[in-house]
PDB file of N, CA and C in Angstrom:
ATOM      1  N   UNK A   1    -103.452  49.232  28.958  1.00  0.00           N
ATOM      2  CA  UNK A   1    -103.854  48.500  27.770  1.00  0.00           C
ATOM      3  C   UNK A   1    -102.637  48.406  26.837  1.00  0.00           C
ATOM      4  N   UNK A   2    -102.534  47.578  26.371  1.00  0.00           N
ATOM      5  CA  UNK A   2    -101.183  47.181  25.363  1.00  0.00           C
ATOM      6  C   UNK A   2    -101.517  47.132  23.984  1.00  0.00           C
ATOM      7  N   UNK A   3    -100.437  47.340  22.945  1.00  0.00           N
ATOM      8  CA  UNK A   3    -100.486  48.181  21.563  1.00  0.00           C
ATOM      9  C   UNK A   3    -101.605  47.574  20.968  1.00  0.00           C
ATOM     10  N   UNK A   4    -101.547  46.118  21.063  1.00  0.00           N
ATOM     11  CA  UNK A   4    -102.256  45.055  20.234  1.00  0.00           C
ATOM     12  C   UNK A   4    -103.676  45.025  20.756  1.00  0.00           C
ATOM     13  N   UNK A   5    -104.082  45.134  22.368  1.00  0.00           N
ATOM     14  CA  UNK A   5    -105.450  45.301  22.735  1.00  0.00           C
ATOM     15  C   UNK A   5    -105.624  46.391  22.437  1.00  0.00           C
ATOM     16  N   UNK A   6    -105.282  47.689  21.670  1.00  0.00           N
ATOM     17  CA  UNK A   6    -105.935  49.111  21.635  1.00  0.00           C
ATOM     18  C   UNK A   6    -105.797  49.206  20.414  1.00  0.00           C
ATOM     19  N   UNK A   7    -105.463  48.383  19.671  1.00  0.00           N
ATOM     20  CA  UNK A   7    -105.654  47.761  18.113  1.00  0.00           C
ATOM     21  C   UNK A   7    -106.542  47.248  17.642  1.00  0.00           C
ATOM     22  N   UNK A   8    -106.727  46.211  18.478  1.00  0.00           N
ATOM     23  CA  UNK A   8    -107.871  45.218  18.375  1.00  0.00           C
ATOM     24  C   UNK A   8    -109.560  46.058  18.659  1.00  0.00           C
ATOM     25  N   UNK A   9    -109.270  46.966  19.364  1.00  0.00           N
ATOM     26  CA  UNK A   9    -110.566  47.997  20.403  1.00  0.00           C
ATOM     27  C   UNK A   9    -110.676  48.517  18.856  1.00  0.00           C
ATOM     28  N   UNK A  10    -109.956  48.976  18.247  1.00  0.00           N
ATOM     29  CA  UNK A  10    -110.099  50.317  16.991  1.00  0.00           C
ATOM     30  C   UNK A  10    -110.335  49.245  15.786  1.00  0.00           C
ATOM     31  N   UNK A  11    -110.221  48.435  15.549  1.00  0.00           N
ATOM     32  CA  UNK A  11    -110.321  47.412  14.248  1.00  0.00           C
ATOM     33  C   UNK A  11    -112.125  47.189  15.177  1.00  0.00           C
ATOM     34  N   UNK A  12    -112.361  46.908  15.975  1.00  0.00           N
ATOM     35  CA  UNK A  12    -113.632  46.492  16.655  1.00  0.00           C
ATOM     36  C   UNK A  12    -115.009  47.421  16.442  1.00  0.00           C
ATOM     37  N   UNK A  13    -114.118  48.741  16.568  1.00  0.00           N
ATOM     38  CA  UNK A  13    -115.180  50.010  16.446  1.00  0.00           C
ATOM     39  C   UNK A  13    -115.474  50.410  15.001  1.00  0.00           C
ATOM     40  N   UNK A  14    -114.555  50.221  14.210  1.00  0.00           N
ATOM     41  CA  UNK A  14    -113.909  50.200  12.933  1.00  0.00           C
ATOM     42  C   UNK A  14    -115.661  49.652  12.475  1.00  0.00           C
ATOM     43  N   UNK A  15    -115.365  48.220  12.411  1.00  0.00           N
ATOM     44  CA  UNK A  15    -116.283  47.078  11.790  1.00  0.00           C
ATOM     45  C   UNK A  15    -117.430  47.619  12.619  1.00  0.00           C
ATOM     46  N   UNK A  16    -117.825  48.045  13.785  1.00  0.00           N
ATOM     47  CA  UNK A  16    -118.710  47.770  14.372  1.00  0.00           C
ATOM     48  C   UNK A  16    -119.805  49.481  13.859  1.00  0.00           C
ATOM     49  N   UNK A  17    -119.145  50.187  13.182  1.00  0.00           N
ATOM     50  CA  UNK A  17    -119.612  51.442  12.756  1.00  0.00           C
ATOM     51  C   UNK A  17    -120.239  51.307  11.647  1.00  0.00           C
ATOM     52  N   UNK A  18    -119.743  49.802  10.849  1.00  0.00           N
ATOM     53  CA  UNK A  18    -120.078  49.561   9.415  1.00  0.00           C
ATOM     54  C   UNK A  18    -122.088  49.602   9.399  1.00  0.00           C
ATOM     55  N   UNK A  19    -122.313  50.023   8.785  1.00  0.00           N
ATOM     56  CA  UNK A  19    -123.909  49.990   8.118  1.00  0.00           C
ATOM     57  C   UNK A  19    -124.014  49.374   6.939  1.00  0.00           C
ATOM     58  N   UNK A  20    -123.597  49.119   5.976  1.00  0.00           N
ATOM     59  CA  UNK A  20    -123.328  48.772   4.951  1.00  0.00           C
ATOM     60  C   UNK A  20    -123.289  47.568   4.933  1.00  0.00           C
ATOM     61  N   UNK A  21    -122.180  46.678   5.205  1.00  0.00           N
ATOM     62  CA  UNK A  21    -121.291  46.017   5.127  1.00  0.00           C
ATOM     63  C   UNK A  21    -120.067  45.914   4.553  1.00  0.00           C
ATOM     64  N   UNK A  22    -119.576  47.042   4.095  1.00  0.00           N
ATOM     65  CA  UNK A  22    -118.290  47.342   3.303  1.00  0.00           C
ATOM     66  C   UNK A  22    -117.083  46.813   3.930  1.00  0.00           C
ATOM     67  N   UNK A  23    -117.505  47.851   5.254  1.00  0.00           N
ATOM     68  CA  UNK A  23    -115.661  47.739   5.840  1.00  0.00           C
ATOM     69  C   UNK A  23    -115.545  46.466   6.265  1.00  0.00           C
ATOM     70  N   UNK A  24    -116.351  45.897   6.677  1.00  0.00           N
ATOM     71  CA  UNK A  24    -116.211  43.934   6.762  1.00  0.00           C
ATOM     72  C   UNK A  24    -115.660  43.172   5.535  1.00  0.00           C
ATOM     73  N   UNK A  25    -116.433  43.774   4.339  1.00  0.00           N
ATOM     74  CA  UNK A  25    -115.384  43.459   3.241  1.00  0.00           C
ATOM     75  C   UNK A  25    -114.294  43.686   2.626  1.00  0.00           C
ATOM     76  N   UNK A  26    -114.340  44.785   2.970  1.00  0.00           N
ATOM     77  CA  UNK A  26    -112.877  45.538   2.972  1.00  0.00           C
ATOM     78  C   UNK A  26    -111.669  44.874   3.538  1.00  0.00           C
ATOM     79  N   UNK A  27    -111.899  44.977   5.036  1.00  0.00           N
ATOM     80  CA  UNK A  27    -110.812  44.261   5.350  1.00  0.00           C
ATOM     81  C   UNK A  27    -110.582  42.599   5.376  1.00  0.00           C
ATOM     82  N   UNK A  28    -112.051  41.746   4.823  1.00  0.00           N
ATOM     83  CA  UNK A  28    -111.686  40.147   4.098  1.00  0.00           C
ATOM     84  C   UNK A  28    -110.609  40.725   3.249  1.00  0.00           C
ATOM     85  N   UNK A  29    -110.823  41.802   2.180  1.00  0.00           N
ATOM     86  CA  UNK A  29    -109.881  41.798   0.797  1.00  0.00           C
ATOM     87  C   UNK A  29    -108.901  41.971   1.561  1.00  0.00           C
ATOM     88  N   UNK A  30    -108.514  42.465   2.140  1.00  0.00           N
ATOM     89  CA  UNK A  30    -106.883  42.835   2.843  1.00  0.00           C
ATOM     90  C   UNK A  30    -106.251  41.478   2.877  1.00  0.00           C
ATOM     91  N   UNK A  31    -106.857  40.504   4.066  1.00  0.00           N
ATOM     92  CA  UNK A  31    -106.600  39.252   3.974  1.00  0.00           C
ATOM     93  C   UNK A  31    -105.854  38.228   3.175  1.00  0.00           C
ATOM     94  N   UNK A  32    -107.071  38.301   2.018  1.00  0.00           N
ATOM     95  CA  UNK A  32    -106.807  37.437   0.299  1.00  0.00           C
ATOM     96  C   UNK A  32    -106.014  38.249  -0.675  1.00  0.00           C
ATOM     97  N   UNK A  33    -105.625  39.767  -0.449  1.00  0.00           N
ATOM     98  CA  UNK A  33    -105.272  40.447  -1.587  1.00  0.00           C
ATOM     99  C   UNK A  33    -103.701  40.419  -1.034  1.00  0.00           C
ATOM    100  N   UNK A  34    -103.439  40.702   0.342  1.00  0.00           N
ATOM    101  CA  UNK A  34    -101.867  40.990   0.634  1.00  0.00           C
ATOM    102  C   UNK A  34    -101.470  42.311   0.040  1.00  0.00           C
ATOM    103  N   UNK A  35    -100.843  42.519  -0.942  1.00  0.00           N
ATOM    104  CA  UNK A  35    -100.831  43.927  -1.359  1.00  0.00           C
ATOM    105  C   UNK A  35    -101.884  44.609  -2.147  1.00  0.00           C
ATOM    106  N   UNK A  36    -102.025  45.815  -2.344  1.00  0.00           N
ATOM    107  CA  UNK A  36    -102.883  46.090  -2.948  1.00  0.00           C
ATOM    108  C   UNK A  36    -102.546  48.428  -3.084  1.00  0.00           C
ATOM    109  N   UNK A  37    -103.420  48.577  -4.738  1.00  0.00           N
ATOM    110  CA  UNK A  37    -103.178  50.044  -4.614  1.00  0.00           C
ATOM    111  C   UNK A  37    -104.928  50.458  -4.399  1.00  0.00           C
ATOM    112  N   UNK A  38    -104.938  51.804  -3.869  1.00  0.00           N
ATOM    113  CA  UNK A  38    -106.680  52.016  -3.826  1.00  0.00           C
ATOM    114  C   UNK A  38    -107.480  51.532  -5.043  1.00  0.00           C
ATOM    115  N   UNK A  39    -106.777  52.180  -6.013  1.00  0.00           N
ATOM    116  CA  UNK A  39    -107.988  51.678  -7.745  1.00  0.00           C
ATOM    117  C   UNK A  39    -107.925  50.053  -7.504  1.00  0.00           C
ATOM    118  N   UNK A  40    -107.436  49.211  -7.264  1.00  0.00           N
ATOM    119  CA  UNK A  40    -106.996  47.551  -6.827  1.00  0.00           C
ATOM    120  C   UNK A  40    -108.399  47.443  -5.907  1.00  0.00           C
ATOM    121  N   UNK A  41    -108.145  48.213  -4.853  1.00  0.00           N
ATOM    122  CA  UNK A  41    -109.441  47.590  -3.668  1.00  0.00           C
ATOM    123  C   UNK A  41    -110.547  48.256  -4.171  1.00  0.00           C
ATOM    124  N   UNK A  42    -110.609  49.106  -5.083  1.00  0.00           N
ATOM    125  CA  UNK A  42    -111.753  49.809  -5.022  1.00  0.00           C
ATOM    126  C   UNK A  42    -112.627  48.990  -6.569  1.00  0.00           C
ATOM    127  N   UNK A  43    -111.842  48.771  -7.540  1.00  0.00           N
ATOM    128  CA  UNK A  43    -112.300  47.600  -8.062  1.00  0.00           C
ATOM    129  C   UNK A  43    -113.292  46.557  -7.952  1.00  0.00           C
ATOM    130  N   UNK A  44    -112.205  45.997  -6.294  1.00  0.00           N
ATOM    131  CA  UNK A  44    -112.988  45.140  -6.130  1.00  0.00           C
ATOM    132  C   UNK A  44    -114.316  45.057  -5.492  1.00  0.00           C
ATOM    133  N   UNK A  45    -114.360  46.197  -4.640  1.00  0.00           N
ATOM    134  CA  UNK A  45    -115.456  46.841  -3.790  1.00  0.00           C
ATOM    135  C   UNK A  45    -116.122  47.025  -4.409  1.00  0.00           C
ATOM    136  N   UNK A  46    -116.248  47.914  -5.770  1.00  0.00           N
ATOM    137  CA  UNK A  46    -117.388  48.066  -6.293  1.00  0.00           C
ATOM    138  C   UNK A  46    -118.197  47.278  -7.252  1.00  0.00           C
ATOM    139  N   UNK A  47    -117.409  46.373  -7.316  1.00  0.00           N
ATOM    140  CA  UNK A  47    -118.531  44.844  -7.921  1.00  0.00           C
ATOM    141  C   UNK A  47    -119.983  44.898  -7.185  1.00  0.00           C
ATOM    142  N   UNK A  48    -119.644  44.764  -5.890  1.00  0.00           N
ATOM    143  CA  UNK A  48    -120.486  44.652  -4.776  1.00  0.00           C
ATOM    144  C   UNK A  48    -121.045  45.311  -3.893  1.00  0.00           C
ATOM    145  N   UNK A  49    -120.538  46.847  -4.572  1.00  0.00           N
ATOM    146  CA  UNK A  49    -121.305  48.226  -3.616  1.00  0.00           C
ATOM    147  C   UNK A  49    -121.152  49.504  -4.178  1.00  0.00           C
ATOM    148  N   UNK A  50    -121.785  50.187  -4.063  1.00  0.00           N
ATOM    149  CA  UNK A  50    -121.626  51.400  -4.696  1.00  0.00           C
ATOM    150  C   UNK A  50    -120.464  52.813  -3.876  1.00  0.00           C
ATOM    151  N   UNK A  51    -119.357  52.160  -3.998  1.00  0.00           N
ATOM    152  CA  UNK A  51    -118.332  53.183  -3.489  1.00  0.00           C
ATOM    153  C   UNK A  51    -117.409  54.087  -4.729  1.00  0.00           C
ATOM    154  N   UNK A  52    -117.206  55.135  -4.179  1.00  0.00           N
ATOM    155  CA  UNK A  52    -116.019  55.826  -5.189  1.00  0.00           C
ATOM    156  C   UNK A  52    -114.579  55.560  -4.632  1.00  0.00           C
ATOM    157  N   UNK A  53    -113.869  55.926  -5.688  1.00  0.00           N
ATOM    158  CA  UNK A  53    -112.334  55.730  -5.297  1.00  0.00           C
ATOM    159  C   UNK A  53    -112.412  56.375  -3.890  1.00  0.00           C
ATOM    160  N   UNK A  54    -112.601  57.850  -3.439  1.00  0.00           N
ATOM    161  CA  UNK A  54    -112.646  58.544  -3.028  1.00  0.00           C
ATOM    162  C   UNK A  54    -112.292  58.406  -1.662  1.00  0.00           C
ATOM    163  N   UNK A  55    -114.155  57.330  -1.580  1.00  0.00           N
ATOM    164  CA  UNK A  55    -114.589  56.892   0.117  1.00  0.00           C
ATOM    165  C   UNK A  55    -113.614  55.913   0.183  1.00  0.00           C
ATOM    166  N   UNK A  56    -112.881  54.555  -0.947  1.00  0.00           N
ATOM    167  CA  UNK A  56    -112.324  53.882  -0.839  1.00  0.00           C
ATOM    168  C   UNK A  56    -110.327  54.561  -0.219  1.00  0.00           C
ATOM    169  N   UNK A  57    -109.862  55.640  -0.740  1.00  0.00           N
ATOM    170  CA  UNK A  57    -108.753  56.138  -0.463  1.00  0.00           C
ATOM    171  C   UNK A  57    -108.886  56.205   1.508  1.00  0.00           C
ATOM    172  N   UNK A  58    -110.096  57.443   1.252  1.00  0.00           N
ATOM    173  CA  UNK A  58    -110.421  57.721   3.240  1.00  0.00           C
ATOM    174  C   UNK A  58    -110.322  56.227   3.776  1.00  0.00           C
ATOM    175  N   UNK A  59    -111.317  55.623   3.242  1.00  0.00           N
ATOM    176  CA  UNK A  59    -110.696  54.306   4.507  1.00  0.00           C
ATOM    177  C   UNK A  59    -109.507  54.049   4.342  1.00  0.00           C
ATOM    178  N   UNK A  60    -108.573  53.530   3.628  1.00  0.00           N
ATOM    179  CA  UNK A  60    -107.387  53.154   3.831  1.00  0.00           C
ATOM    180  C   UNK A  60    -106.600  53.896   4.675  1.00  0.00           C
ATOM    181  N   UNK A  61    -106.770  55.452   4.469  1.00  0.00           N
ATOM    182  CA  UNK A  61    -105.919  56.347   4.871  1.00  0.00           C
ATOM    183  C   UNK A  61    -106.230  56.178   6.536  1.00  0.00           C
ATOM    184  N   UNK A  62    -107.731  56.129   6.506  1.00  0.00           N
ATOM    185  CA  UNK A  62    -107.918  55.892   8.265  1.00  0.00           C
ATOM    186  C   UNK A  62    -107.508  54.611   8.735  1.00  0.00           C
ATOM    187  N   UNK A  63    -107.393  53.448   8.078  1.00  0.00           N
ATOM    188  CA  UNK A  63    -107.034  52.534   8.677  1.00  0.00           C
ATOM    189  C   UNK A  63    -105.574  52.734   8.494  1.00  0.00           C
ATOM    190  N   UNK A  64    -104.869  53.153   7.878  1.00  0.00           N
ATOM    191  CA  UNK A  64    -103.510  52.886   8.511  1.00  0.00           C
ATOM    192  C   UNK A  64    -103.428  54.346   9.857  1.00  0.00           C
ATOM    193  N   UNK A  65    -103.492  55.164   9.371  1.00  0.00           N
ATOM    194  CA  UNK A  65    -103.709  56.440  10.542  1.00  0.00           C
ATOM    195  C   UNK A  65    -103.959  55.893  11.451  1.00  0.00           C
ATOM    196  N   UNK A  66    -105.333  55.458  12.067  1.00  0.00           N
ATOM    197  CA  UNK A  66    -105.730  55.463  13.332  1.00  0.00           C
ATOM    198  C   UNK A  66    -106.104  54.154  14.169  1.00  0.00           C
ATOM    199  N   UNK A  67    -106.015  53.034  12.857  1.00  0.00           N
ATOM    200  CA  UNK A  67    -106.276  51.962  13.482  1.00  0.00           C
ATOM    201  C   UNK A  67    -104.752  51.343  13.574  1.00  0.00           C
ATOM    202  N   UNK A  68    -103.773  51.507  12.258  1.00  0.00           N
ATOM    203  CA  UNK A  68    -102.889  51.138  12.473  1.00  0.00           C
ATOM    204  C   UNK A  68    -102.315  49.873  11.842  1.00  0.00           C
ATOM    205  N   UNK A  69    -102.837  49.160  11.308  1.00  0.00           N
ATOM    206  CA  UNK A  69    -102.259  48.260  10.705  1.00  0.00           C
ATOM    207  C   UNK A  69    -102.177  47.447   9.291  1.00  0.00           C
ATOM    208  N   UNK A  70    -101.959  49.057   8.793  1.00  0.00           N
ATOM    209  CA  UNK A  70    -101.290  48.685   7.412  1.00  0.00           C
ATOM    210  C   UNK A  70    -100.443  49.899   7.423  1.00  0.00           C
ATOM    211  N   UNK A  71     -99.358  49.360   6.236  1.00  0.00           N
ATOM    212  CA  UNK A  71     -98.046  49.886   5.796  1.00  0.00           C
ATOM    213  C   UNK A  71     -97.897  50.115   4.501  1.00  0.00           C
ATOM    214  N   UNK A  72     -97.417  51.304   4.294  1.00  0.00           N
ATOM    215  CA  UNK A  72     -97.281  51.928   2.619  1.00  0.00           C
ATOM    216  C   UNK A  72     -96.450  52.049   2.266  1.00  0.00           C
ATOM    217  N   UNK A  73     -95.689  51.546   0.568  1.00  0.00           N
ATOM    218  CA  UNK A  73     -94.650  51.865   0.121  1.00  0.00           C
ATOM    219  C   UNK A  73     -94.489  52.355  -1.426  1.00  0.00           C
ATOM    220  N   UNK A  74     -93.852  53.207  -1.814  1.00  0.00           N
ATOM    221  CA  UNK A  74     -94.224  53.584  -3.089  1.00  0.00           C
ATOM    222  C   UNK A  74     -92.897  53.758  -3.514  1.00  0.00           C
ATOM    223  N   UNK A  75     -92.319  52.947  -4.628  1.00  0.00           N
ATOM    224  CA  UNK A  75     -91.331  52.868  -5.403  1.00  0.00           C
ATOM    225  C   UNK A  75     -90.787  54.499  -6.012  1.00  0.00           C
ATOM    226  N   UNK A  76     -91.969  55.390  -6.349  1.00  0.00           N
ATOM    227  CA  UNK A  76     -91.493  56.639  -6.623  1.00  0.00           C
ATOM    228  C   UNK A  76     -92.516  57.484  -6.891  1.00  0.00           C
ATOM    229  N   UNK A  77     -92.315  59.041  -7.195  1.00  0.00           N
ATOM    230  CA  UNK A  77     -93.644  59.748  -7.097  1.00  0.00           C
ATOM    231  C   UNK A  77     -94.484  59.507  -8.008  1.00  0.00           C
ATOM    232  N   UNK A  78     -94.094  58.525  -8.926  1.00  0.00           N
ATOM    233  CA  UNK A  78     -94.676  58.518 -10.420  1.00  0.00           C
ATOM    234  C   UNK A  78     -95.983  57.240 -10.086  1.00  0.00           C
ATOM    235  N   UNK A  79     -95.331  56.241  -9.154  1.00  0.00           N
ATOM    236  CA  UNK A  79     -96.435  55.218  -9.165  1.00  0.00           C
ATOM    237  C   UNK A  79     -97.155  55.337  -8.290  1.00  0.00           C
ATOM    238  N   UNK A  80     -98.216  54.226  -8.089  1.00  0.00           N
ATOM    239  CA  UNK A  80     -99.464  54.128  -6.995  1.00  0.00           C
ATOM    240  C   UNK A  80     -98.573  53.817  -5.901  1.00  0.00           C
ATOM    241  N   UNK A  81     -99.124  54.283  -4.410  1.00  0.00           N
ATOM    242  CA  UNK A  81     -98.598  53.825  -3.375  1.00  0.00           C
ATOM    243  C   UNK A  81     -99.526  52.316  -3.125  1.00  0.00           C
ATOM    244  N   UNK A  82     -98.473  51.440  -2.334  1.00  0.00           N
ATOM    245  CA  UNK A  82     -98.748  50.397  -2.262  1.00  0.00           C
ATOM    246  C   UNK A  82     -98.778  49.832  -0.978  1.00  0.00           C
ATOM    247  N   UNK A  83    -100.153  49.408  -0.432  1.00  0.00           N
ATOM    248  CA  UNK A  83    -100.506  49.043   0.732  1.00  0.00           C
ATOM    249  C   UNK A  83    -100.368  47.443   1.198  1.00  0.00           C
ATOM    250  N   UNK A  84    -100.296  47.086   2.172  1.00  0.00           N
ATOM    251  CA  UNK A  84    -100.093  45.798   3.079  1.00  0.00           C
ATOM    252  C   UNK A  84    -100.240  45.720   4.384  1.00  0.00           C
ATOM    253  N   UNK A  85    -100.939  44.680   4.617  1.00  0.00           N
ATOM    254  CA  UNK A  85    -101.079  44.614   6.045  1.00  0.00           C
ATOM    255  C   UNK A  85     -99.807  44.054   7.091  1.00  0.00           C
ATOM    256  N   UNK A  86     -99.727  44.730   7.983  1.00  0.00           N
ATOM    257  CA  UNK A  86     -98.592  44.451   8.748  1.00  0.00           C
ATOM    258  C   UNK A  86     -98.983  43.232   9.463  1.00  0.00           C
ATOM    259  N   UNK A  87     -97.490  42.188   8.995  1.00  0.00           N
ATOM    260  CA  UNK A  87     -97.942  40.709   9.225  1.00  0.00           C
ATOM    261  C   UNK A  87     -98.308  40.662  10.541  1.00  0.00           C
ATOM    262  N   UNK A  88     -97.803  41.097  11.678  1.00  0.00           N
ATOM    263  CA  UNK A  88     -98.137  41.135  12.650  1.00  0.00           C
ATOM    264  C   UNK A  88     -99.895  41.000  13.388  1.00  0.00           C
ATOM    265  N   UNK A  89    -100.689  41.967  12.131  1.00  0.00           N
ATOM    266  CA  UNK A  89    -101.983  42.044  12.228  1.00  0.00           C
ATOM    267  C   UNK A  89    -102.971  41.283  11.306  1.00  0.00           C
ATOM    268  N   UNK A  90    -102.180  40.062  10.553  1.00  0.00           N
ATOM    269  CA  UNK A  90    -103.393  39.166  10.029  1.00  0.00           C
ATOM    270  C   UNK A  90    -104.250  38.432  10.264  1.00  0.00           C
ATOM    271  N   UNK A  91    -103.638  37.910  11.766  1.00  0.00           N
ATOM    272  CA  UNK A  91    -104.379  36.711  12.311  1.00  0.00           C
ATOM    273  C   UNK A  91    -105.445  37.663  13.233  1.00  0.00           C
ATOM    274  N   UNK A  92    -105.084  38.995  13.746  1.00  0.00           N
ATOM    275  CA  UNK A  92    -106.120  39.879  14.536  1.00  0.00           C
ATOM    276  C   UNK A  92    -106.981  40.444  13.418  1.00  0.00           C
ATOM    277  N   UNK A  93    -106.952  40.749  12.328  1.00  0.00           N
ATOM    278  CA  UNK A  93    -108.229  40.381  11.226  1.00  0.00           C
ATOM    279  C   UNK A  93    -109.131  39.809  11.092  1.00  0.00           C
ATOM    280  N   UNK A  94    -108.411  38.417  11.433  1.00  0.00           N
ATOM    281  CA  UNK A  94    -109.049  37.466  10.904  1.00  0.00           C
ATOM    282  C   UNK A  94    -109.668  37.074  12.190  1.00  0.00           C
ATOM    283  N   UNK A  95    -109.247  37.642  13.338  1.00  0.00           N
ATOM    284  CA  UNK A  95    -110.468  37.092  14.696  1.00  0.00           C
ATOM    285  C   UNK A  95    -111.172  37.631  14.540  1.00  0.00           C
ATOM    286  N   UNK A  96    -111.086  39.162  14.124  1.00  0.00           N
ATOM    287  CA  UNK A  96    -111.715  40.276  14.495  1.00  0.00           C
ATOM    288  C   UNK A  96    -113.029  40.480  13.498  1.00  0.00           C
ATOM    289  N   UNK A  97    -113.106  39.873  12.390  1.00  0.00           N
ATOM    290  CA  UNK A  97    -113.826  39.581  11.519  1.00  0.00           C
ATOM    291  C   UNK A  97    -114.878  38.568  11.659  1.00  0.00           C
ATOM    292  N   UNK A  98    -113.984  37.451  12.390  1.00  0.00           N
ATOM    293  CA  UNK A  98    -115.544  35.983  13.000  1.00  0.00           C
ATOM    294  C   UNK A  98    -116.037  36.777  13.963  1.00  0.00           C
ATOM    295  N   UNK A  99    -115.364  37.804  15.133  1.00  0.00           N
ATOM    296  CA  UNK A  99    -116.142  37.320  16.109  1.00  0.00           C
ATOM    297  C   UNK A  99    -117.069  39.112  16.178  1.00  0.00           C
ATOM    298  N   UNK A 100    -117.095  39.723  15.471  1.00  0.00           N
ATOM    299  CA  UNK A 100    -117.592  41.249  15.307  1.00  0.00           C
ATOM    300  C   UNK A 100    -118.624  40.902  14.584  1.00  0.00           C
ATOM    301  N   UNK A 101    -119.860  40.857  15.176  1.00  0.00           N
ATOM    302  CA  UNK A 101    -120.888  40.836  13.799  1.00  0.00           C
ATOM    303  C   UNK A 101    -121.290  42.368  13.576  1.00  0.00           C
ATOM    304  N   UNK A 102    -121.897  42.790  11.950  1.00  0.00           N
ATOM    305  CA  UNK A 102    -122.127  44.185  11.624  1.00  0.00           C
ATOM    306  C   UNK A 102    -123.772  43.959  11.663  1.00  0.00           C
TER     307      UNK A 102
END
């Protein structure tokens, strides 16, 4: 299996674990937001669901950990670290999102 099909398997299981519907929205915002810090996504998440920063940090942290495709950079210890999806993985988002129903 190759990097991108065992990517695609973990973004699949990812969405497909969702009960909610969060992490489906979650990763639309990735999409439309491009960069973003947790208080940023979690903002926006909670318009529309009842999450804490908290649960919002764990996912990120698992999606770059174990699914893999996002990237963090933080100017210094003082600011928010700053997340992005690795261009490589936008358009596998964005399949992975039509064709996964939750």
């Amino acid at each position: 299996m190759s990097l991108k099909e065992s990517i695609m398997s973990r973004l699949e299981q990812f969405i497909a674990a969702d009960t909610t519907g969060y992490r489906k929205k979650f990763l639309g915002l990735f999409l439309k937001v491009k960069e973003f810090t947790v208080d940023q996504i979690h903002d926006l998440l909670s318009t529309d669901y009842q999450v804490t920063r908290n649960e919002v940090a764990s996912m990120i942290g698992y999606i770059q950990s174990k699914v893999g495709i996002l990237k963090s950079h933080k100017e210094s210890y003082k600011t928010p670290t700053v997340y992005t999806v690795k261009d490589e993985y936008v358009t596998m988002i964005d399949s992975c999102l039509k064709s996964v129903s939750v």
